[in-house]
Protein backbone atom coordinates (compact mmCIF):
# COMPACT_ATOMS: atom_id res chain seq x y z
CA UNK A 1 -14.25 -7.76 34.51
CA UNK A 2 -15.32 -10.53 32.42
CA UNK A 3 -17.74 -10.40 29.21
CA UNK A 4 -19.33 -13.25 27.48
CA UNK A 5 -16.30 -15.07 29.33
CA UNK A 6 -13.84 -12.93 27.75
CA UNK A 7 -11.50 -10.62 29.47
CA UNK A 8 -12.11 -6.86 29.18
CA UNK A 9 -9.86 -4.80 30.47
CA UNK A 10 -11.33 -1.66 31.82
CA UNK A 11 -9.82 1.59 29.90
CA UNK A 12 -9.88 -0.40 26.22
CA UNK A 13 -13.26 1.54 25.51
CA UNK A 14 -12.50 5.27 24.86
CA UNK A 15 -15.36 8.24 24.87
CA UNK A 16 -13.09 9.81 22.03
CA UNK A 17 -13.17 6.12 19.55
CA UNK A 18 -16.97 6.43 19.64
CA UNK A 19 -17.27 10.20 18.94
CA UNK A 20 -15.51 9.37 15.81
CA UNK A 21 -17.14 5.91 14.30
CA UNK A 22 -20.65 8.05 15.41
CA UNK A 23 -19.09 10.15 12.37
CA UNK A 24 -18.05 7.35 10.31
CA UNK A 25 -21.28 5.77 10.51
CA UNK A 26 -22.99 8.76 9.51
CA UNK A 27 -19.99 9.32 6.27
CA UNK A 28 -20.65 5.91 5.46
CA UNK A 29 -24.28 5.91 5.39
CA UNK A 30 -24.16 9.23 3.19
CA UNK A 31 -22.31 7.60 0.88
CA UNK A 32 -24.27 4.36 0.52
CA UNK A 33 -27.79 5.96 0.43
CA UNK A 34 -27.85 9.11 -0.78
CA UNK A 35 -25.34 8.31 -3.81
CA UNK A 36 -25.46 4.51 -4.57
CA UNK A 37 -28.99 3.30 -3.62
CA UNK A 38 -31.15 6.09 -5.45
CA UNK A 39 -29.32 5.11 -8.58
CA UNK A 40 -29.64 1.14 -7.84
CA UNK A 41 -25.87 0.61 -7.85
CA UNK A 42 -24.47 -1.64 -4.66
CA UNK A 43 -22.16 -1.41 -1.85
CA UNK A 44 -20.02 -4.02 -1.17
CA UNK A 45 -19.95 -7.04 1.36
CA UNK A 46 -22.35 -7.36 4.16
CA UNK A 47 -23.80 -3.47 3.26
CA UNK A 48 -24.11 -4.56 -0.61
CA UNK A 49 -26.01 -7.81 0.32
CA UNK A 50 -28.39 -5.57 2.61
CA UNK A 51 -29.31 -3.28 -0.48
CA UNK A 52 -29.49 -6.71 -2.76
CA UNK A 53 -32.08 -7.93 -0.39
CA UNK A 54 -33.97 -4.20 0.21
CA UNK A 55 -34.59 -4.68 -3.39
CA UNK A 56 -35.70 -8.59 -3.23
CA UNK A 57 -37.86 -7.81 -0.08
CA UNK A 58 -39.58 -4.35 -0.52
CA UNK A 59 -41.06 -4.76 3.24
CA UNK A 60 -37.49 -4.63 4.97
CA UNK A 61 -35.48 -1.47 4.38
CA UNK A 62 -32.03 -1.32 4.29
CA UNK A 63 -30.94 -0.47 7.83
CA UNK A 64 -33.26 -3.13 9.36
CA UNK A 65 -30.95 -5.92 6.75
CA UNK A 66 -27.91 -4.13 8.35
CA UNK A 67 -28.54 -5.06 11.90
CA UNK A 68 -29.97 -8.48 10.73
CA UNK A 69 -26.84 -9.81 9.26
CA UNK A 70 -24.39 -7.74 11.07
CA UNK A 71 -24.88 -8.66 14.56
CA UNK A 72 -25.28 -11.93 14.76
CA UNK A 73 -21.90 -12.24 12.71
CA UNK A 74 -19.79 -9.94 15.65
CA UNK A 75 -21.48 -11.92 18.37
CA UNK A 76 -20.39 -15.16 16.35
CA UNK A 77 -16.84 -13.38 16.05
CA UNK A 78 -16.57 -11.96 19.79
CA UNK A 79 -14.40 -14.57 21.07
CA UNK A 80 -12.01 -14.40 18.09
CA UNK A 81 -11.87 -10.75 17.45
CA UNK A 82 -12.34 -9.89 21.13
CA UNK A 83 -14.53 -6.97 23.08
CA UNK A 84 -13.34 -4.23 22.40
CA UNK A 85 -13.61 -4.44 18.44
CA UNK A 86 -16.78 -6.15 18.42
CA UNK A 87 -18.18 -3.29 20.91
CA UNK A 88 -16.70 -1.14 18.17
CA UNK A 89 -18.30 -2.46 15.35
CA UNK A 90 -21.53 -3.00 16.84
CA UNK A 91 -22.09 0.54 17.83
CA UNK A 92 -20.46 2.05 14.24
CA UNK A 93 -23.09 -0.52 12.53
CA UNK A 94 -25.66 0.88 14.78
CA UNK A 95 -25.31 4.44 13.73
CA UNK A 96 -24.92 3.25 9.81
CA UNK A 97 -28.42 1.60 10.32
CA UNK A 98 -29.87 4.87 12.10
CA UNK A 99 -27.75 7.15 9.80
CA UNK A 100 -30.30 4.94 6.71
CA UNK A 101 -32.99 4.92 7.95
CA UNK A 102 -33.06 8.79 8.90
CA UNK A 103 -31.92 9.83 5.06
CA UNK A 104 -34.16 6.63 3.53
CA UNK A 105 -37.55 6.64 5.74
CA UNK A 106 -38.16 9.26 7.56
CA UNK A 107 -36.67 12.32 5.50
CA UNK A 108 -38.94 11.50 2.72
CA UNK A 109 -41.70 11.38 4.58
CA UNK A 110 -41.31 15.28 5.40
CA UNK A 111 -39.60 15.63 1.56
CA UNK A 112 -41.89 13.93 -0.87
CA UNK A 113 -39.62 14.54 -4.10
CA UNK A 114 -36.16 13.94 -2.19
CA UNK A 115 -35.14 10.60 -4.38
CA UNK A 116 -37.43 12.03 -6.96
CA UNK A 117 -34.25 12.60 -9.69
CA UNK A 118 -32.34 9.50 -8.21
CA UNK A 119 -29.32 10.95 -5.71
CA UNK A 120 -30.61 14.11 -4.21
CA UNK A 121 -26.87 15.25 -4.47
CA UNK A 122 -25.61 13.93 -7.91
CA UNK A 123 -29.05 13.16 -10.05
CA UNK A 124 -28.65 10.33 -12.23
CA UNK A 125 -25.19 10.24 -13.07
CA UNK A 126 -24.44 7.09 -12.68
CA UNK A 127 -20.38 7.27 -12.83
CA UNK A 128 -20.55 10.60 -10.17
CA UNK A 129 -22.72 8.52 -7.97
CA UNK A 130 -20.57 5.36 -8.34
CA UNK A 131 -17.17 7.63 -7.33
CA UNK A 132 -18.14 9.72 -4.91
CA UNK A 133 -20.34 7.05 -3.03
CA UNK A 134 -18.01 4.70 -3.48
CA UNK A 135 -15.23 7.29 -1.46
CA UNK A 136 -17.65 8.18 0.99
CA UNK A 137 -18.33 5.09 1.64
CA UNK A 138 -14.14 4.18 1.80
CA UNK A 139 -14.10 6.89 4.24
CA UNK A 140 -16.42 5.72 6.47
CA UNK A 141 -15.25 2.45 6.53
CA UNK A 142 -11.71 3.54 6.60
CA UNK A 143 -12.07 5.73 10.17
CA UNK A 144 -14.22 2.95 11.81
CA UNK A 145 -11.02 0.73 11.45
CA UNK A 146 -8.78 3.13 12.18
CA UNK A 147 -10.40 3.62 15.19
CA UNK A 148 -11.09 0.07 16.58
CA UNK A 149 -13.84 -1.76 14.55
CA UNK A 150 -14.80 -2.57 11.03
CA UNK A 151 -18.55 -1.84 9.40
CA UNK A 152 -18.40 -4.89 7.33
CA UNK A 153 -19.05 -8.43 9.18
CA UNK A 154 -17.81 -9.86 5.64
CA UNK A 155 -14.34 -9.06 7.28
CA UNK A 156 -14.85 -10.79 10.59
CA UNK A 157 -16.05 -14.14 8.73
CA UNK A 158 -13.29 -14.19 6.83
CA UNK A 159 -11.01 -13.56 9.90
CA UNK A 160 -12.74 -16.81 11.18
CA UNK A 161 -13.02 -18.92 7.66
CA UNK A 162 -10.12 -18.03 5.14
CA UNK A 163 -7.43 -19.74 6.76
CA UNK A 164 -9.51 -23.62 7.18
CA UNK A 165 -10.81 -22.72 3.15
CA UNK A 166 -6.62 -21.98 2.41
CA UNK A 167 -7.49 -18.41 1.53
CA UNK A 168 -6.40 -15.16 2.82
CA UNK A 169 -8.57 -12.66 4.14
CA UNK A 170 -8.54 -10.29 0.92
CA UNK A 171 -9.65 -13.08 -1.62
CA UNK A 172 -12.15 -14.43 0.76
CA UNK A 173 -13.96 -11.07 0.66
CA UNK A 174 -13.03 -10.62 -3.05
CA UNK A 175 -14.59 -13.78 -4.04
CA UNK A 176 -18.04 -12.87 -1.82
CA UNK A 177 -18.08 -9.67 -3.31
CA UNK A 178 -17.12 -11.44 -7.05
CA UNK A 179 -20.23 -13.82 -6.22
CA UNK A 180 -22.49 -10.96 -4.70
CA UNK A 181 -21.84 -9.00 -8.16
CA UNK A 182 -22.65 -11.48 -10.44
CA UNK A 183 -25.67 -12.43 -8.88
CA UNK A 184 -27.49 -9.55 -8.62
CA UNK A 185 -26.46 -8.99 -12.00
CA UNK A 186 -28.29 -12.08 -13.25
CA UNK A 187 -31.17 -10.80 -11.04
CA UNK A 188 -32.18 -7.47 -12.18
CA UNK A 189 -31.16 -8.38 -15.86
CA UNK A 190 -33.85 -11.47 -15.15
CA UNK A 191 -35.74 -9.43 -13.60
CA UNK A 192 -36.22 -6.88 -16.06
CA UNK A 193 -34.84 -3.83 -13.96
CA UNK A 194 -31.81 -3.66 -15.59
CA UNK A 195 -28.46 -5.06 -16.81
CA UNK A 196 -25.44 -5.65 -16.13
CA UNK A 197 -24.13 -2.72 -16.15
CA UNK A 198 -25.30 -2.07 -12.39
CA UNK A 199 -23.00 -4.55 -11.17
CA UNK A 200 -20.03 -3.20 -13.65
CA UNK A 201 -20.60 0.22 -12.09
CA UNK A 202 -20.70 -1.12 -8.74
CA UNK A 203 -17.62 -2.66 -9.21
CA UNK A 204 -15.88 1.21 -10.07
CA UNK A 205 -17.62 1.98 -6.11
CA UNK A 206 -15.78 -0.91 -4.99
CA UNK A 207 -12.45 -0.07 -6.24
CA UNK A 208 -12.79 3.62 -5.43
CA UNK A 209 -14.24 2.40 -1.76
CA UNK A 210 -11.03 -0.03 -1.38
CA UNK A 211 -8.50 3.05 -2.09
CA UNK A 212 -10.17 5.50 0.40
CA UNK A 213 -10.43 2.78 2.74
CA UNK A 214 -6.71 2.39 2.27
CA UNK A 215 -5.82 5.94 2.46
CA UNK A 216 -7.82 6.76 5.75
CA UNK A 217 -7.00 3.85 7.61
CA UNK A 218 -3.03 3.80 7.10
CA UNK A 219 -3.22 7.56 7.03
CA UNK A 220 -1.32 10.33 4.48
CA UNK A 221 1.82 10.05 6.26
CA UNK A 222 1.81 5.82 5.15
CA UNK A 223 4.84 4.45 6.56
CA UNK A 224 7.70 3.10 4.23
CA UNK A 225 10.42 1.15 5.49
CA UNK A 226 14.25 1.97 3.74
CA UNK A 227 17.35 -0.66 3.47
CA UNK A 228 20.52 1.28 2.93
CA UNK A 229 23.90 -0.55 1.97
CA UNK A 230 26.51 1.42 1.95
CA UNK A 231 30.30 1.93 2.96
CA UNK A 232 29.40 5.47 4.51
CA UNK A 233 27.13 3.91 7.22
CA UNK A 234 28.31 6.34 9.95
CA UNK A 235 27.74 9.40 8.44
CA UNK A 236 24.26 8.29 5.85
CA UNK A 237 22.76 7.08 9.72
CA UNK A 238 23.89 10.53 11.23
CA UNK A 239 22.60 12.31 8.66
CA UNK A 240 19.42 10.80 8.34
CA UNK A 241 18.84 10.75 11.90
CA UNK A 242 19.36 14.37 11.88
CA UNK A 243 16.91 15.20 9.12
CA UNK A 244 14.30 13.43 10.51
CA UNK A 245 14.28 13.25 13.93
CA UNK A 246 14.25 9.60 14.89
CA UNK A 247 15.75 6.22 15.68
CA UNK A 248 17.67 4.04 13.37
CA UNK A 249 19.01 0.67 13.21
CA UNK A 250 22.28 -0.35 12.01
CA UNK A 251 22.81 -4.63 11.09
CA UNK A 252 25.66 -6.00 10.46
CA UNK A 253 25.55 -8.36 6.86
CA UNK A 254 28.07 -10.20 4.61
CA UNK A 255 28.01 -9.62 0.93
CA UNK A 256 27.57 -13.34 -1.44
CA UNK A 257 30.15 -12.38 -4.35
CA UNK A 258 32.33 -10.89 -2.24
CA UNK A 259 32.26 -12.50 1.19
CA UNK A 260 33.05 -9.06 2.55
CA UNK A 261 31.65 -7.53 5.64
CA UNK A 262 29.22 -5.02 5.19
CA UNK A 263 26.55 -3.05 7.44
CA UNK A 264 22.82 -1.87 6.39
CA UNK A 265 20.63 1.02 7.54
CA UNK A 266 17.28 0.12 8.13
CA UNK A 267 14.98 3.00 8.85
CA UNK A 268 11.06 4.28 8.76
CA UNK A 269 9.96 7.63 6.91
CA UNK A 270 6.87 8.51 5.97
CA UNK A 271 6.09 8.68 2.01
CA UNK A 272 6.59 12.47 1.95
CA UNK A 273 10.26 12.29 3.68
CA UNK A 274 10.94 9.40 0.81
CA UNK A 275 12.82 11.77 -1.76
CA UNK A 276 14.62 13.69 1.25
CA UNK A 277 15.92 10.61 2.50
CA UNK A 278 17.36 9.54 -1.25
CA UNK A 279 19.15 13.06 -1.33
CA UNK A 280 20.94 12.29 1.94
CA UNK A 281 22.22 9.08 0.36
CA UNK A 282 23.39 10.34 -2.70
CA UNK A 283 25.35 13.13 -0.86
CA UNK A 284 27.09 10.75 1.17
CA UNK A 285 27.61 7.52 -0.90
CA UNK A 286 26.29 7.45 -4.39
CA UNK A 287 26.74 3.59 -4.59
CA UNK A 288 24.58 3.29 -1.81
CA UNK A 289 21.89 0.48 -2.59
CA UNK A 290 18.43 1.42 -1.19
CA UNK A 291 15.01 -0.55 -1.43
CA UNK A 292 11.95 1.13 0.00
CA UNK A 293 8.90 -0.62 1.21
CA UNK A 294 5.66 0.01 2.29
CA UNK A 295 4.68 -0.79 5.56
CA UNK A 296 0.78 -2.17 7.21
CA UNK A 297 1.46 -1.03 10.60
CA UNK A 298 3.66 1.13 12.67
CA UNK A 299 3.87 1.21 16.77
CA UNK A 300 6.10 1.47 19.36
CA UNK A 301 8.11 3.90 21.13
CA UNK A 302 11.15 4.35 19.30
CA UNK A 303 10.43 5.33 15.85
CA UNK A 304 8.81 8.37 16.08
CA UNK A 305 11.06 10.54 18.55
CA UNK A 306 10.55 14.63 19.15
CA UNK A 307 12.34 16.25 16.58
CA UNK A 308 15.26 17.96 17.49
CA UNK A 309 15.57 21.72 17.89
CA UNK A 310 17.42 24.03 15.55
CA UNK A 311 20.08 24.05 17.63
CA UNK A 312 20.67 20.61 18.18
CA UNK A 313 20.39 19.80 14.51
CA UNK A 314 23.15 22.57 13.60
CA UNK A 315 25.64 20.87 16.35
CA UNK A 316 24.76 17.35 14.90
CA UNK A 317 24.88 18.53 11.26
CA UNK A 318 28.24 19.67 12.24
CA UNK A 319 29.64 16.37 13.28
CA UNK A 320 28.62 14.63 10.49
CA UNK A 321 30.48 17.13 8.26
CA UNK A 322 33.55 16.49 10.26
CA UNK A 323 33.18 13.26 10.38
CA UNK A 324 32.78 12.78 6.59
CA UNK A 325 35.68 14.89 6.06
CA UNK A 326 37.83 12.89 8.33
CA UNK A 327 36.35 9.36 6.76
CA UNK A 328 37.93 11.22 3.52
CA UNK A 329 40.95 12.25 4.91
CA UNK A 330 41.56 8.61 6.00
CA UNK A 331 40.99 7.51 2.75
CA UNK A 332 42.99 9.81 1.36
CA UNK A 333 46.23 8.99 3.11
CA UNK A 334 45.65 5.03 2.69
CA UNK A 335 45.90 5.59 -0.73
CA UNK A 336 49.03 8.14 -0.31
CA UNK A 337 50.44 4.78 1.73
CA UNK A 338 49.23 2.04 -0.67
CA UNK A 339 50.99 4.31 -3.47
CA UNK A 340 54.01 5.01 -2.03
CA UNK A 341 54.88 0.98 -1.28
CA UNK A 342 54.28 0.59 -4.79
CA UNK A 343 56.85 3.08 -5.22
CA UNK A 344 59.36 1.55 -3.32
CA UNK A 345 58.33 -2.36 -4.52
CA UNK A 346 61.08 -3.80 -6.11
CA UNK A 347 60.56 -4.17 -9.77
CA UNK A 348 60.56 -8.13 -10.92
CA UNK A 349 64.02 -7.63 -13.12
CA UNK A 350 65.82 -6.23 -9.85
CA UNK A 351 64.48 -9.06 -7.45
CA UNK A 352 65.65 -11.75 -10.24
CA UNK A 353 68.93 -10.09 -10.42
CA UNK A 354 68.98 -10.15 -6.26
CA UNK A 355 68.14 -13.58 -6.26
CA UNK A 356 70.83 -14.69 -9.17
């Protein structure tokens, strides 16, 4: 079917995606209104420009500035960003905005003295409120985009405006957010409601936000992508498929001081199989050269396989230990062969005595 004259495929929307951004909204909003706003300290992006202009305009609470700015910036983005996401994002702003105004309006209505001592979880301590807000609020935001949408239409405009501005999209929203700091800054401190300070402790949210986002949206198992050089590629690749169940890739290459063939390993593990993988190396070749990297984004069939049964793992283990010891064998009697011509060289004094 088509959508705003885009193409939707039917099946890209999925019951379980919306169960869980109905959570993140709900994490996020937590995080922003029950630990940041009660102590005035800011979110950041589009949500931190909401609770700048809840404070300018007492009239409009937060979650009305929410759907203000937010929507109109994912129906701007649709085309680019496509249905699905948008759909996404609309519905996990939607229950942020709900999620607000259930824990800023209508709570205290029943709880006179719920915001009475700043956050009704953390008081007025500022640095606990800036830390834990600022994770909840990474969490949120981190399981909306790992499951199809973003919270923050800061991130869709910069999508659409970094690259015609030469920027890319983290220092477009690091610049906003730079901006969005300072000013309110110089607001409240003009103001008279504060100092500067706020912002400084905003930025610790920020920070703390940006590393939960991180961890929740490339998960705990983050991928990291190994480059092995070594002379033992046979057995290092058996071995490591072995230990950890899945596909590997061998490339040929050609070394630049010594113009000598060589192959590389190239593999994926996740940060937890890292210092397993460096012990299967070692064992094997330990002038093996190895770089690990991280990696944004993993899919595809292939690297991930089932990992093999007890069984199947003994028999391989097996062949890799007979394989090593014939590889050292082999090298064993090449050197037996390359001493024994030596042997039976001529020495220089005989040949020139030949030769004469």
């Amino acid at each position: 079917m088509k959508f705003f004259n885009l193409r939707y495929e039917k099946g890209d929307l999925k019951l379980s995606n919306f169960i869980m951004l109905t959570i993140a909204g709900i994490i996020n909003s937590v995080g922003v209104t029950l630990f940041l706003a009660p102590v005035n300290l800011y979110d950041s992006g589009v949500s931190g420009l909401s609770m700048f202009l809840d404070m300018l305009i007492a009239p409009m609470p937060l979650w009305s500035w929410l759907l203000i700015i937010n929507f109109p910036i994912f129906l701007f983005g649709m085309k680019k960003q496509g249905v699905a996401f948008t759909t996404y994002s609309l519905y996990a702003i939607l229950i942020y905005s709900l999620a607000s105004m259930v824990f800023q309006n209508i709570i205290p209505t029943y709880y006179e003295n719920f915001f009475a001592n700043g956050s009704p979880v953390a008081g007025r301590e500022v640095i606990l409120c800036s830390v834990f807000g600022g994770m909840l609020s990474g969490i949120g935001s981190g399981m909306t985009i790992r499951y199809g949408g973003t919270l923050d239409g800061m991130e869709t405009l910069a999508v659409i405006f970094s690259k015609r501005l030469g920027l890319t999209v983290g220092n477009f929203v690091m610049i906003f957010n730079v901006i969005l700091y300072i000013t309110i800054g110089a607001t409240v401190t003009g103001m008279g409601t504060g100092d500067f300070t706020i912002p400084l402790f905003s930025i610790i949210a920020y920070y703390v936000n940006g590393k939960a986002v991180d961890f929740i949206s490339q998960g705990i198992d983050q991928a990291k992508g190994a480059i092995i050089i070594t002379t033992e590629y046979d057995t290092v690749a058996a071995a490591l498929s072995a230990e950890f169940g899945r596909g590997l890739t061998i490339i040929d290459a050609k070394g630049y001081y010594s113009q000598s063939d060589k192959k590389f390993i190239y593999c994926v593990v996740n940060r937890f199989q890292v210092a397993k993988l460096r012990l299967i190396v070692a064992k094997y070749d330990k002038h093996a050269f190895v770089t690990i990297n991280d990696i944004a984004d993993v899919f595809g069939t292939s690297v991930k396989n089932s990992r093999l049964t007890d069984k199947r793992r003994r028999e391989k283990l097996q062949k890799i230990r007979e394989l090593a010891h014939r590889q050292e064998r082999q090298r064993a009697e090449n050197a037996d062969g390359q001493s024994a011509e030596q042997t039976d060289a001529p020495l220089p004094e005989e040949t020139a005595r030949t030769e004469e």
